[in-house]
N, C-alpha and C. Protein backbone atom coordinates (compact mmCIF):
# COMPACT_ATOMS: atom_id res chain seq x y z
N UNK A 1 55.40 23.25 5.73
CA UNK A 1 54.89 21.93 6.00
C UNK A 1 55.94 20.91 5.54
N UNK A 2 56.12 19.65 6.30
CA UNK A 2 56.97 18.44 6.02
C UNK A 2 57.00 18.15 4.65
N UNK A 3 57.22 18.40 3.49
CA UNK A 3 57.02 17.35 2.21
C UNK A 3 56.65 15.53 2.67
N UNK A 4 57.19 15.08 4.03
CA UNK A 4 56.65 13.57 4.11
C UNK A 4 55.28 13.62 5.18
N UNK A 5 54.51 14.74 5.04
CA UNK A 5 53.26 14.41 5.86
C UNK A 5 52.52 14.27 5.05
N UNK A 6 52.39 15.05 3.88
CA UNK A 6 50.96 15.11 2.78
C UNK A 6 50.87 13.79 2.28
N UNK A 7 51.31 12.58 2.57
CA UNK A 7 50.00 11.10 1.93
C UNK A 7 49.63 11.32 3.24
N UNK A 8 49.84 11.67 4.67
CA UNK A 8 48.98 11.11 5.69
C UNK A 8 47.63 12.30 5.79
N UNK A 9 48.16 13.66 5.31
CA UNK A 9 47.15 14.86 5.06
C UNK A 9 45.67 13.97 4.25
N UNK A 10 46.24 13.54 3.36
CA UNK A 10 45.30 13.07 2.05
C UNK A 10 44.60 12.23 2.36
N UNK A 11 45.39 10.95 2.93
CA UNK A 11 44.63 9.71 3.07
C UNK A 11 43.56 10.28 4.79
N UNK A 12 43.96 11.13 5.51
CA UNK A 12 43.38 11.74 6.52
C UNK A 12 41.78 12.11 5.73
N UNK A 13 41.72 13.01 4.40
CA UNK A 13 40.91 14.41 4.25
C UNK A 13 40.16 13.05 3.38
N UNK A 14 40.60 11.94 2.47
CA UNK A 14 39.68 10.82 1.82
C UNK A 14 39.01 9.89 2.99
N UNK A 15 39.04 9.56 4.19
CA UNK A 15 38.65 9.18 5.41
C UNK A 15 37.70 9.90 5.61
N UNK A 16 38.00 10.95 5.24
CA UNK A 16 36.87 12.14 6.13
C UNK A 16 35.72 12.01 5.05
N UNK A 17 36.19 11.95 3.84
CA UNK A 17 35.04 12.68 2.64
C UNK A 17 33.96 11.23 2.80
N UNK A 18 34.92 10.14 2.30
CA UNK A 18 34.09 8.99 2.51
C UNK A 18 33.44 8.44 3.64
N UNK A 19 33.97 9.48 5.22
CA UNK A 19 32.66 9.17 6.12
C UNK A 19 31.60 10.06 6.34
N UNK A 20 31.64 11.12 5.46
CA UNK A 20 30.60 11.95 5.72
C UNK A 20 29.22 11.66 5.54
N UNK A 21 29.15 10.99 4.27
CA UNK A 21 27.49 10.52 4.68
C UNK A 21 26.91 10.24 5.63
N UNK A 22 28.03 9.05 6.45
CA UNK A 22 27.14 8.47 7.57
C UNK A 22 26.94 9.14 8.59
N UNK A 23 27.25 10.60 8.63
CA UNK A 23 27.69 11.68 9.79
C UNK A 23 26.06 12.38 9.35
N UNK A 24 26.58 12.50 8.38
CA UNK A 24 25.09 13.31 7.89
C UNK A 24 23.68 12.95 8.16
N UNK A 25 22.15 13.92 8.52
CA UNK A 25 21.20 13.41 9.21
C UNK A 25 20.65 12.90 8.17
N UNK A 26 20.08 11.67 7.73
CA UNK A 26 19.39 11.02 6.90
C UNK A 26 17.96 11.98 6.21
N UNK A 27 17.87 12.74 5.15
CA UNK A 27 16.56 12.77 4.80
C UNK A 27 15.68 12.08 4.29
N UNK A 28 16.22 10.87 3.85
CA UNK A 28 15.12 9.71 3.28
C UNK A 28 14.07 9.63 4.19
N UNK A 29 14.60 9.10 5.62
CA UNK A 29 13.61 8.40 6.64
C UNK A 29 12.92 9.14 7.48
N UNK A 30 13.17 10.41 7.55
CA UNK A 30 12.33 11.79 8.12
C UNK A 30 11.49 11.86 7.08
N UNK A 31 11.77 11.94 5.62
CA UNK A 31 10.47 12.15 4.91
C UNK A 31 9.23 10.55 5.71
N UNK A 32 9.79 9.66 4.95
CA UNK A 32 8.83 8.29 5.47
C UNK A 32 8.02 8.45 6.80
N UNK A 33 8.68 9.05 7.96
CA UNK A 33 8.36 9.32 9.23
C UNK A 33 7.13 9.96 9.08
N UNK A 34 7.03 11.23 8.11
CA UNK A 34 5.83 12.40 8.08
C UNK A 34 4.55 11.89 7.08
N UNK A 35 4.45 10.26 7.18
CA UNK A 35 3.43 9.82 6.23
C UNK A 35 2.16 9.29 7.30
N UNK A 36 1.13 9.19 6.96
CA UNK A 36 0.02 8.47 7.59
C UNK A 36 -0.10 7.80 7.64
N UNK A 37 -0.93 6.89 8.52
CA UNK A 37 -0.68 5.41 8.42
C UNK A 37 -2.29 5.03 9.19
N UNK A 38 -2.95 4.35 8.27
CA UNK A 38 -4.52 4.01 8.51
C UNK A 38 -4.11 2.37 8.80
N UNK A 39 -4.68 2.27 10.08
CA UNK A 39 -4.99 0.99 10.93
C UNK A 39 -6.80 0.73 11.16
N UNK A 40 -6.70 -0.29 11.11
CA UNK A 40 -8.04 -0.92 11.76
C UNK A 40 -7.89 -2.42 11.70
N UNK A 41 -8.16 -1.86 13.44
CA UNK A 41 -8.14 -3.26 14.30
C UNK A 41 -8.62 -4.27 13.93
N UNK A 42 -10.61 -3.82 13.06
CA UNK A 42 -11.25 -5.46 12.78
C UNK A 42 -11.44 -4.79 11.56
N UNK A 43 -10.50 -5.22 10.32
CA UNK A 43 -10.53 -4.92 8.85
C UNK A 43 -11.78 -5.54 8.10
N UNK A 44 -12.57 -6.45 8.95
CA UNK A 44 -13.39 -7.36 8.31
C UNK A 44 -14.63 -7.43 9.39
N UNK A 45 -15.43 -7.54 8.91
CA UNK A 45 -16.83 -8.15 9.66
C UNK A 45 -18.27 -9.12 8.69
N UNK A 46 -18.39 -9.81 9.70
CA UNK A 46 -19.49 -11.04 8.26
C UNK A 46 -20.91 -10.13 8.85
N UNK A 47 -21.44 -9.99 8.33
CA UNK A 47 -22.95 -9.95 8.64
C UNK A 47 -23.57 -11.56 9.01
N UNK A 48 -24.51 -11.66 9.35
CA UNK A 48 -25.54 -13.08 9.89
C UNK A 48 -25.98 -12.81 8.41
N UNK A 49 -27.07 -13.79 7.50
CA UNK A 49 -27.60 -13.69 6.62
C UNK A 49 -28.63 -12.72 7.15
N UNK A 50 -29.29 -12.21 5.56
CA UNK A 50 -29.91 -11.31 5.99
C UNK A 50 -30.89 -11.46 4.74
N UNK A 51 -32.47 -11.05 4.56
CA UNK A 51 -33.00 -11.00 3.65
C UNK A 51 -33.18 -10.06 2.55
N UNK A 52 -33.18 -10.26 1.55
CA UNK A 52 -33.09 -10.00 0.29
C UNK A 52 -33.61 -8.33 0.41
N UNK A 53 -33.01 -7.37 0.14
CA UNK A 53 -33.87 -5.80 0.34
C UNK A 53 -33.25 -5.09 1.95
N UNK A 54 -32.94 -6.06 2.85
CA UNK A 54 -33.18 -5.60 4.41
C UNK A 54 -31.63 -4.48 4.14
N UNK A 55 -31.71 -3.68 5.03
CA UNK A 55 -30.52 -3.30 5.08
C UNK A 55 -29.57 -3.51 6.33
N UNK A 56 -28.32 -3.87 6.10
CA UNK A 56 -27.47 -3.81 7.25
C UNK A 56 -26.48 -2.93 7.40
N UNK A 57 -26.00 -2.82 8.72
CA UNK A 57 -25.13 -1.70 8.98
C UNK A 57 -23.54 -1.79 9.83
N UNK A 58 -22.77 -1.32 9.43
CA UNK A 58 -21.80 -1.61 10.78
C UNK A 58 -20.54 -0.52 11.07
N UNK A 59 -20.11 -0.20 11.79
CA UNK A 59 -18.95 0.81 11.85
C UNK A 59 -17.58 0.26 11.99
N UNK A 60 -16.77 0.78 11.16
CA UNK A 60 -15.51 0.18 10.90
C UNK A 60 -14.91 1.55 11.96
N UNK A 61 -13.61 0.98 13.15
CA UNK A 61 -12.64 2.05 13.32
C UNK A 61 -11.50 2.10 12.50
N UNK A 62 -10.84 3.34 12.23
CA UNK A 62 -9.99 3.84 11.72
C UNK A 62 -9.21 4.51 12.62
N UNK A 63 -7.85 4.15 12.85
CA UNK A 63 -6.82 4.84 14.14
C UNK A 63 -5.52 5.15 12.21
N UNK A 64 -5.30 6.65 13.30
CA UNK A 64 -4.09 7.21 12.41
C UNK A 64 -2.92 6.55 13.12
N UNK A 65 -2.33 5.84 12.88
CA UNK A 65 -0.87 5.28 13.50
C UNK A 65 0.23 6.50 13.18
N UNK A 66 -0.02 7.26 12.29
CA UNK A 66 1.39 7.79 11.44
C UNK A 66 1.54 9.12 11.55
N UNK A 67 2.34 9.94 11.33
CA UNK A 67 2.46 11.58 11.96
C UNK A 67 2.47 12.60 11.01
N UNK A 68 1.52 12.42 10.20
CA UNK A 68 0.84 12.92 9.26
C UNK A 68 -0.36 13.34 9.22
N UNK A 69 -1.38 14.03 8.84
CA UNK A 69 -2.33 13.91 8.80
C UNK A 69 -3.23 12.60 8.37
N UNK A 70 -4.09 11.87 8.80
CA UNK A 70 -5.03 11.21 7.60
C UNK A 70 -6.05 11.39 7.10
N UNK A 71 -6.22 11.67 6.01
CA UNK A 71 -7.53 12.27 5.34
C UNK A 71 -7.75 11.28 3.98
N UNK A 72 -9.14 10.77 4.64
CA UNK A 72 -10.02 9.38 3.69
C UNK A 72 -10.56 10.08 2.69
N UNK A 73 -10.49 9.74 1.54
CA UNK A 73 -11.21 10.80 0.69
C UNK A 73 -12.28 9.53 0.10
N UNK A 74 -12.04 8.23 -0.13
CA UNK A 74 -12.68 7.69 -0.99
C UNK A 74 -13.73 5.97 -0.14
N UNK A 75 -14.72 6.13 -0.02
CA UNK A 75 -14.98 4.72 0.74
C UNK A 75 -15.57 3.63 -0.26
N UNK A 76 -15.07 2.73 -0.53
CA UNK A 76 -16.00 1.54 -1.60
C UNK A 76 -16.81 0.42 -0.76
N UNK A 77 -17.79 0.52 -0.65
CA UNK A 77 -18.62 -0.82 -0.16
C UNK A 77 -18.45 -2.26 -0.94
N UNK A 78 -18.37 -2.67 -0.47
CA UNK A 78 -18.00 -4.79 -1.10
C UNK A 78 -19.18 -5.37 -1.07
């Protein structure tokens, strides 16, 4: 080999090392990708007044946006 090629060998193989990350497939954002994601359209609803004892009722939807499973484990009434 030339003795005057090896700075261009070097500065070649430090080019390379320092672009490899960006070559590389990201695992951060594939994990984020495989998370769930709970939507609902009407997060809120008023009831009309209602008397003291009566009971009221209403159904909330829940859409999975995310590519994960979603599994509700806990519901709190307000």
């Amino acid at each position: 080999m030339n003795p005057n090629r090896w700075p261009i060998f070097l500065l070649l193989g430090c080019g390379l090392a320092l672009l490899a990350p960006a070559w590389a497939p990201a695992a951060e954002p594939a994990a984020a990708d495989a998370r769930p994601l709970a939507v609902a359209p009407a997060p809120s609803f008023t009831f009309e007044p209602v008397y003291d004892g009566e009971s009221v009722q209403h159904d909330f939807a829940i859409q999975n946006r995310g590519k994960a499973d979603l599994q509700i484990q806990k519901v709190n009434t307000g």
